[in-house]
N, C-alpha and C. Protein backbone atom coordinates (compact mmCIF):
# COMPACT_ATOMS: atom_id res chain seq x y z
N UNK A 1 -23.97 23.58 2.53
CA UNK A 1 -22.71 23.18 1.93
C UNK A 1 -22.33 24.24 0.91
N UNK A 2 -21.23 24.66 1.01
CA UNK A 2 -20.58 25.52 -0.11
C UNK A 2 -20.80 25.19 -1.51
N UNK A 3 -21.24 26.02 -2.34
CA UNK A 3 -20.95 26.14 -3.45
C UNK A 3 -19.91 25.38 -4.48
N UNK A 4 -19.00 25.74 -3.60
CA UNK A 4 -17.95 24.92 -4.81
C UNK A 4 -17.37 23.84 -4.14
N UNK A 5 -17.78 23.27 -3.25
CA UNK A 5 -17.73 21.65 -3.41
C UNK A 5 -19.17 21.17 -3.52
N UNK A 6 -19.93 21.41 -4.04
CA UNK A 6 -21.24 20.66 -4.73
C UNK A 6 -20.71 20.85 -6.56
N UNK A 7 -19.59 21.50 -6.85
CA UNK A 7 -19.58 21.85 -7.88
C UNK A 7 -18.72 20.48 -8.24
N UNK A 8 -17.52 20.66 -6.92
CA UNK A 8 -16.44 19.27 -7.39
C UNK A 8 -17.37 18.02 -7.20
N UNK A 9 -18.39 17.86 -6.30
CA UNK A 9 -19.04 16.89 -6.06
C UNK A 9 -19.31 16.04 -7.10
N UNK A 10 -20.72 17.10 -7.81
CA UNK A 10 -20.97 16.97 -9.21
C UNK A 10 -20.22 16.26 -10.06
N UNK A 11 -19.27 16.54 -10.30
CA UNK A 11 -18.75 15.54 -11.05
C UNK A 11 -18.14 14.42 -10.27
N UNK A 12 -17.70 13.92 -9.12
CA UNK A 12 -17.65 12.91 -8.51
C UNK A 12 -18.34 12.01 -8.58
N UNK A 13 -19.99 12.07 -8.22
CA UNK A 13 -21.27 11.23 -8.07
C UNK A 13 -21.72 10.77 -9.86
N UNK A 14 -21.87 9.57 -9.72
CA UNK A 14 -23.14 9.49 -10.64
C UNK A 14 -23.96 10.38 -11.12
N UNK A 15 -24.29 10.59 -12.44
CA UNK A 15 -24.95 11.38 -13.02
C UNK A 15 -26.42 11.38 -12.51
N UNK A 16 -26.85 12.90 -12.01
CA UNK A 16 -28.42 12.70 -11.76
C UNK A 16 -28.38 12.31 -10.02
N UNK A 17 -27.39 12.26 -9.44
CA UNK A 17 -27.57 11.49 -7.71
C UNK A 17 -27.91 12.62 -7.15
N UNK A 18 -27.10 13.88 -7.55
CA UNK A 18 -28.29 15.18 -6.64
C UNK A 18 -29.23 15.75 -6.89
N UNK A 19 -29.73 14.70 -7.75
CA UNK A 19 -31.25 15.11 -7.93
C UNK A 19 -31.93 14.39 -6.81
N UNK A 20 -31.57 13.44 -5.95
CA UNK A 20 -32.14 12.65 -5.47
C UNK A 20 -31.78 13.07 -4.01
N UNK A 21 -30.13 13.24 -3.81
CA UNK A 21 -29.97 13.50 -2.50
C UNK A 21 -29.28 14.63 -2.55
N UNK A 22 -29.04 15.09 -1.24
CA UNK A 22 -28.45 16.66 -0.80
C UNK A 22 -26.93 15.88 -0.12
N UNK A 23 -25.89 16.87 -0.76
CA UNK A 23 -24.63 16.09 0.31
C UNK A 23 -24.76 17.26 1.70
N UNK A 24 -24.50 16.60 2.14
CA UNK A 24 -24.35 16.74 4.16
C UNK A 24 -23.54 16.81 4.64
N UNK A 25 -22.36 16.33 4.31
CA UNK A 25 -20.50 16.71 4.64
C UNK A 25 -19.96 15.57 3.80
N UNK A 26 -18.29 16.57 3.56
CA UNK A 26 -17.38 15.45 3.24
C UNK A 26 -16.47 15.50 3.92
N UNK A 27 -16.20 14.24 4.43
CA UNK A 27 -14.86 13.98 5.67
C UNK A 27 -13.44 13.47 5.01
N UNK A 28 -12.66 13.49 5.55
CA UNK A 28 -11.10 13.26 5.20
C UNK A 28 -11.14 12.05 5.95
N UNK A 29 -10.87 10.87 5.59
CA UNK A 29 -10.71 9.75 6.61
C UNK A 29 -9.50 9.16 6.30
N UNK A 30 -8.89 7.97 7.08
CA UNK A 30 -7.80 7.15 7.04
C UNK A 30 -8.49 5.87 6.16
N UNK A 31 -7.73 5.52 5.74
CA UNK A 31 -7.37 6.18 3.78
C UNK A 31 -8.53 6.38 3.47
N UNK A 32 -8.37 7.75 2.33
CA UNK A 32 -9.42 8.53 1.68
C UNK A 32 -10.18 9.64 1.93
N UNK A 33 -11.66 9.48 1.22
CA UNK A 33 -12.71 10.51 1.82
C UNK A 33 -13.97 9.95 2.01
N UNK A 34 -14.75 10.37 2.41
CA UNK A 34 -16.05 9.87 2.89
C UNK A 34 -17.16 10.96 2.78
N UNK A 35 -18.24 10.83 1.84
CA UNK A 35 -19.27 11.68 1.00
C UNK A 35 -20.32 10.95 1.39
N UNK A 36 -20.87 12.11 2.41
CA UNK A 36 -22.17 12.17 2.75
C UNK A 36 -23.00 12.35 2.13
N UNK A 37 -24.47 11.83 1.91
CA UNK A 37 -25.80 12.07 0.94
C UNK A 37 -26.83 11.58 1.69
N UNK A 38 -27.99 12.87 2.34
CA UNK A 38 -29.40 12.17 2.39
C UNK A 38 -30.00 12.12 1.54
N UNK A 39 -30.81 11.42 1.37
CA UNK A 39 -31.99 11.39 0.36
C UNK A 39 -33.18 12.92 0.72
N UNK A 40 -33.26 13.94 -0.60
CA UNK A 40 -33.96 14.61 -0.04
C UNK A 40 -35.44 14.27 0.25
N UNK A 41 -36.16 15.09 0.84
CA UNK A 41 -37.69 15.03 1.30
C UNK A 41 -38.59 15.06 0.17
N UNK A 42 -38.72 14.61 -1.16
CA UNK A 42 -39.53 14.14 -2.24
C UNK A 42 -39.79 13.01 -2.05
N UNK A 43 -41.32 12.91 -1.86
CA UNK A 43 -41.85 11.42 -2.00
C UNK A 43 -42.16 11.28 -3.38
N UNK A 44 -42.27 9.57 -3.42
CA UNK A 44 -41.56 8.89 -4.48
C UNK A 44 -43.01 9.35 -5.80
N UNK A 45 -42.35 9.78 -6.94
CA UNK A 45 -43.70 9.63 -8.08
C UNK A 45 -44.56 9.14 -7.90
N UNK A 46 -44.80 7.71 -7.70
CA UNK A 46 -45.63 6.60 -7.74
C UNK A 46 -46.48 7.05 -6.60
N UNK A 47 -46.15 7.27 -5.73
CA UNK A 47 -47.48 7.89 -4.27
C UNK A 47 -47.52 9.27 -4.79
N UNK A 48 -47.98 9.77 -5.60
CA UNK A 48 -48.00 10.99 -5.64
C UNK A 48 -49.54 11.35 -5.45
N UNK A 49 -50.52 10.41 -5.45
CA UNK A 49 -51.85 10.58 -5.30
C UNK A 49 -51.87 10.18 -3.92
N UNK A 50 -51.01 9.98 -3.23
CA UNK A 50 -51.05 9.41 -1.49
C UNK A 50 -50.44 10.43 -0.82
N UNK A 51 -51.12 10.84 0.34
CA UNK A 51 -50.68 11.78 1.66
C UNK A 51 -49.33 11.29 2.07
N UNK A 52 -48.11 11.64 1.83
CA UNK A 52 -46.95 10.69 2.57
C UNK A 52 -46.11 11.70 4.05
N UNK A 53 -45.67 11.42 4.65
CA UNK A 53 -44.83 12.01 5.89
C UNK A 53 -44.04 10.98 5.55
N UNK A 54 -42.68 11.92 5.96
CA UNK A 54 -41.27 11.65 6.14
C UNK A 54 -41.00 10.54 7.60
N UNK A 55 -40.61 9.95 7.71
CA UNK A 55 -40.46 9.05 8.87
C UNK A 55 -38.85 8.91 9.43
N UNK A 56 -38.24 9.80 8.64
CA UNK A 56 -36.69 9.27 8.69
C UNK A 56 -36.02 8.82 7.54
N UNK A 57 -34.67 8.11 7.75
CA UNK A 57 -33.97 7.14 7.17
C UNK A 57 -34.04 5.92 7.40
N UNK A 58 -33.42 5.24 6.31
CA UNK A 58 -33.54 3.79 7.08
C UNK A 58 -31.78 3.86 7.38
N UNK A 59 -31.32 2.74 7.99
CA UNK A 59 -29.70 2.47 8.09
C UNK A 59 -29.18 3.08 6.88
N UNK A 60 -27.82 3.88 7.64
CA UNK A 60 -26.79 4.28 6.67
C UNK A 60 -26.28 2.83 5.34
N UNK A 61 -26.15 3.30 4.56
CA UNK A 61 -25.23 2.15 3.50
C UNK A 61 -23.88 2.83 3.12
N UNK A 62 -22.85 1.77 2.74
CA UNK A 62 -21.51 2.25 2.34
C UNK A 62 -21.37 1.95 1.07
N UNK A 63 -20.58 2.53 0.13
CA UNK A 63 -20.64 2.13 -1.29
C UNK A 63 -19.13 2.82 -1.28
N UNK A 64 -18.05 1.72 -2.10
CA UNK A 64 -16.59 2.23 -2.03
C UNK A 64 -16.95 2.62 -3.72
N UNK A 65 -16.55 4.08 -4.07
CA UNK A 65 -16.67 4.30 -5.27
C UNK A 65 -15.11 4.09 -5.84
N UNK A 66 -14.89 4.84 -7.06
CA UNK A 66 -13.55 4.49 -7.74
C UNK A 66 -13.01 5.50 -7.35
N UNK A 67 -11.44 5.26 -6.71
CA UNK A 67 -10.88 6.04 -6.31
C UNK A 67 -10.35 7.09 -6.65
N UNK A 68 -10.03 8.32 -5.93
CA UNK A 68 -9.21 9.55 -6.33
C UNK A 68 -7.84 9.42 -6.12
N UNK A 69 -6.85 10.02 -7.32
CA UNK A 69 -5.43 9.67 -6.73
C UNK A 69 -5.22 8.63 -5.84
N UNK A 70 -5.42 7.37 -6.16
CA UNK A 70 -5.21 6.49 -5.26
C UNK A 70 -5.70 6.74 -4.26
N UNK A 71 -6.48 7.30 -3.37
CA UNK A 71 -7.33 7.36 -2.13
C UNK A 71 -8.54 6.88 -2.50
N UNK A 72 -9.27 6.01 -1.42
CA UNK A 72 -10.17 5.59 -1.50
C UNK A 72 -11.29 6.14 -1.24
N UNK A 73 -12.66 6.51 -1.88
CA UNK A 73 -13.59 6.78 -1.64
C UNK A 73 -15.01 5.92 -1.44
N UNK A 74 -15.49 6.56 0.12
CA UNK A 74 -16.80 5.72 0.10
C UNK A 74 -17.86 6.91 0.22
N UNK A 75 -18.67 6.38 -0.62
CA UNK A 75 -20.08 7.04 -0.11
C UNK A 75 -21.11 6.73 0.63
N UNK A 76 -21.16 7.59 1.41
CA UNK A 76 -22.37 7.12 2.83
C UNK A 76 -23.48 8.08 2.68
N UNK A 77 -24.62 6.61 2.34
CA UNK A 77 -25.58 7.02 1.79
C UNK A 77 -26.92 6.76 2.67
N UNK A 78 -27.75 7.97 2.77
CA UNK A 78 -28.79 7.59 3.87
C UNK A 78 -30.52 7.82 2.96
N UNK A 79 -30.93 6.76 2.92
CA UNK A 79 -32.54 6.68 2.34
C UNK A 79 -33.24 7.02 3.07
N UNK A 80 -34.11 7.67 2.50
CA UNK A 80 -35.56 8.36 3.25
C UNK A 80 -36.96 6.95 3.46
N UNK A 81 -37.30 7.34 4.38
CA UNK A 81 -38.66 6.26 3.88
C UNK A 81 -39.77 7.50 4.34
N UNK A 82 -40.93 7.00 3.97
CA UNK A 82 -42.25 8.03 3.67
C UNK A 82 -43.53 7.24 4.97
N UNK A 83 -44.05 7.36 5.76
CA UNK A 83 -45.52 7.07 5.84
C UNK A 83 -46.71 7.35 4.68
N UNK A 84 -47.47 6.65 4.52
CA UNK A 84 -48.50 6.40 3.59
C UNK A 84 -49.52 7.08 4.98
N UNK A 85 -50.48 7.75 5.24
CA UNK A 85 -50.89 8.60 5.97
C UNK A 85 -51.93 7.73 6.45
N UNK A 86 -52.69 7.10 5.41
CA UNK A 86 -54.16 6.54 4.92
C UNK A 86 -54.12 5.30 5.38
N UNK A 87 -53.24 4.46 5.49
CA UNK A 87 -53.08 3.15 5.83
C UNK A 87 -51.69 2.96 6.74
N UNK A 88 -50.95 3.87 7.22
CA UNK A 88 -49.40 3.55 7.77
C UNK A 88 -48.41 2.58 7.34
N UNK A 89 -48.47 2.30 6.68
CA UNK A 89 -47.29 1.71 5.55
C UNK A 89 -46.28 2.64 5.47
N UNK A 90 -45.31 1.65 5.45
CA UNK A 90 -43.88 2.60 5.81
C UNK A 90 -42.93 1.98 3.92
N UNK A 91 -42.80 2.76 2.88
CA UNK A 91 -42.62 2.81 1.90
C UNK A 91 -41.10 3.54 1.25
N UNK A 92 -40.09 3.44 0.94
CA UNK A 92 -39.40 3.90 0.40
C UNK A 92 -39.03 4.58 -1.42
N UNK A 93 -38.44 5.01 -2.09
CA UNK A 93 -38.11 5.07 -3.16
C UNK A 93 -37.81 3.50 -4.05
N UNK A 94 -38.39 3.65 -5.24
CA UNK A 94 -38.21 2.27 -5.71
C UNK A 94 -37.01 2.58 -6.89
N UNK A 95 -35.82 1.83 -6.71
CA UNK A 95 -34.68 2.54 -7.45
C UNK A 95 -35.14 1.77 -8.83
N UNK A 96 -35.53 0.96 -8.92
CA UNK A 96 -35.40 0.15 -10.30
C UNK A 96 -36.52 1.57 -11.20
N UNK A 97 -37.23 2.17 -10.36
CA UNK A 97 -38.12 2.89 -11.32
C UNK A 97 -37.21 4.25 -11.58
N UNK A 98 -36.51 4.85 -10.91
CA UNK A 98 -35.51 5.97 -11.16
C UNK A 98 -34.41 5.18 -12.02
N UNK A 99 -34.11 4.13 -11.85
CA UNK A 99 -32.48 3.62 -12.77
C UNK A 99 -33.45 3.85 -14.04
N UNK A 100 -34.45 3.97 -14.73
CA UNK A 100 -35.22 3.77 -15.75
C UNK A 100 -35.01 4.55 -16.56
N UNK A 101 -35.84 5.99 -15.80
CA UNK A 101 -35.77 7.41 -16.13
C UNK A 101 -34.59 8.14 -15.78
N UNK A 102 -33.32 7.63 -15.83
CA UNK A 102 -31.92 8.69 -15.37
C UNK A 102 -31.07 7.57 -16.03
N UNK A 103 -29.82 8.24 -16.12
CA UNK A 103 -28.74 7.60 -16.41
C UNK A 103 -27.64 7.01 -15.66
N UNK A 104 -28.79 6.86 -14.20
CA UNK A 104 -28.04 5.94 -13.32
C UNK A 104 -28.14 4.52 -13.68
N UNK A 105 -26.84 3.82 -13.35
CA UNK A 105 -26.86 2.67 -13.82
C UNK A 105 -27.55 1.09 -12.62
N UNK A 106 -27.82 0.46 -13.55
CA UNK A 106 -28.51 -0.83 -12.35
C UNK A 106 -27.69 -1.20 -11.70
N UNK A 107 -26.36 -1.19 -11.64
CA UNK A 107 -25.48 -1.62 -10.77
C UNK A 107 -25.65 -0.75 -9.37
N UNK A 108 -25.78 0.46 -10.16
CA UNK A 108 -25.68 2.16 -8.89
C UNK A 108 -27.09 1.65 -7.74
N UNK A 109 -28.47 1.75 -8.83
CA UNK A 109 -29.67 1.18 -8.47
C UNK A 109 -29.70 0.34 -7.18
N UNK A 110 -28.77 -0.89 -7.81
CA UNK A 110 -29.43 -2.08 -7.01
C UNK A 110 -28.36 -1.91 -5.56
N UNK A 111 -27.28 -1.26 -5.71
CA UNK A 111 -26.59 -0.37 -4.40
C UNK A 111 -27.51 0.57 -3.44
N UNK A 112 -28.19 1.02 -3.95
CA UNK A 112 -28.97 2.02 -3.72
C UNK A 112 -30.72 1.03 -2.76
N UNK A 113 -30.71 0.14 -3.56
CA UNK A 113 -32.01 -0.41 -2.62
C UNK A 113 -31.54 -1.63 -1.77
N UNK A 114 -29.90 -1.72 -1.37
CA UNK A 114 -29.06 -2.59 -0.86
C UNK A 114 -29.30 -3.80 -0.98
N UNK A 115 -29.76 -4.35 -2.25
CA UNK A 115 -29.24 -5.72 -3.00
C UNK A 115 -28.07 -6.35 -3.34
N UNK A 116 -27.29 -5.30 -3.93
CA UNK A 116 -25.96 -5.44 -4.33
C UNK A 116 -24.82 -5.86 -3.17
């Protein structure tokens, strides 16, 4: 992705979200735009003493953020999950422990582990 739309991005997203994910495209849709984000390939702190492999994503999620010029924006957001190597447990990122340490908010969080 170019340079200078990770720059406009940046300030679009939540503070601290590309620390977490990489954007992947942004589309022009009927009405609005649509902002792609995987979760990058960092397994989570907490297994950091555990062997983990990447397994994928789980299902895309949609999140309508606050709009631009009256156009609507959603973000389509894709989570990583990890294998645990040692036991095969299939494990994801735990957002309540990142909403902690960042200045993402629990609302963003609990979007993020699709509670909300």
């Amino acid at each position: 992705m170019q340079e200078s739309y990770l720059a406009l991005v940046r300030f679009l997203l939540p503070e601290g979200m590309l620390n977490y994910f990489e954007l992947s495209k942004i589309v022009e849709a009927i009405p609005g735009l649509h902002i792609y984000l995987e979760e990058k390939n960092v397994p989570p702190t907490e297994y950091k003493d555990q062997k983990l492999e990447s397994k994928g994503f789980l299902p895309e999620i949609y999140i309508q953020d606050f709009p631009i010029r009256n156009q609507r924006v959603t973000l389509c957001i894709k989570r990583r999950r990890w294998e645990i190597k040692d036991t095969g447990a299939i494990v994801n990122r735990d957002w309540n422990i990142v909403q902690q340490g960042t200045r993402m908010t629990k609302e963003f969080a609990d979007f993020l582990k699709g509670l909300y």
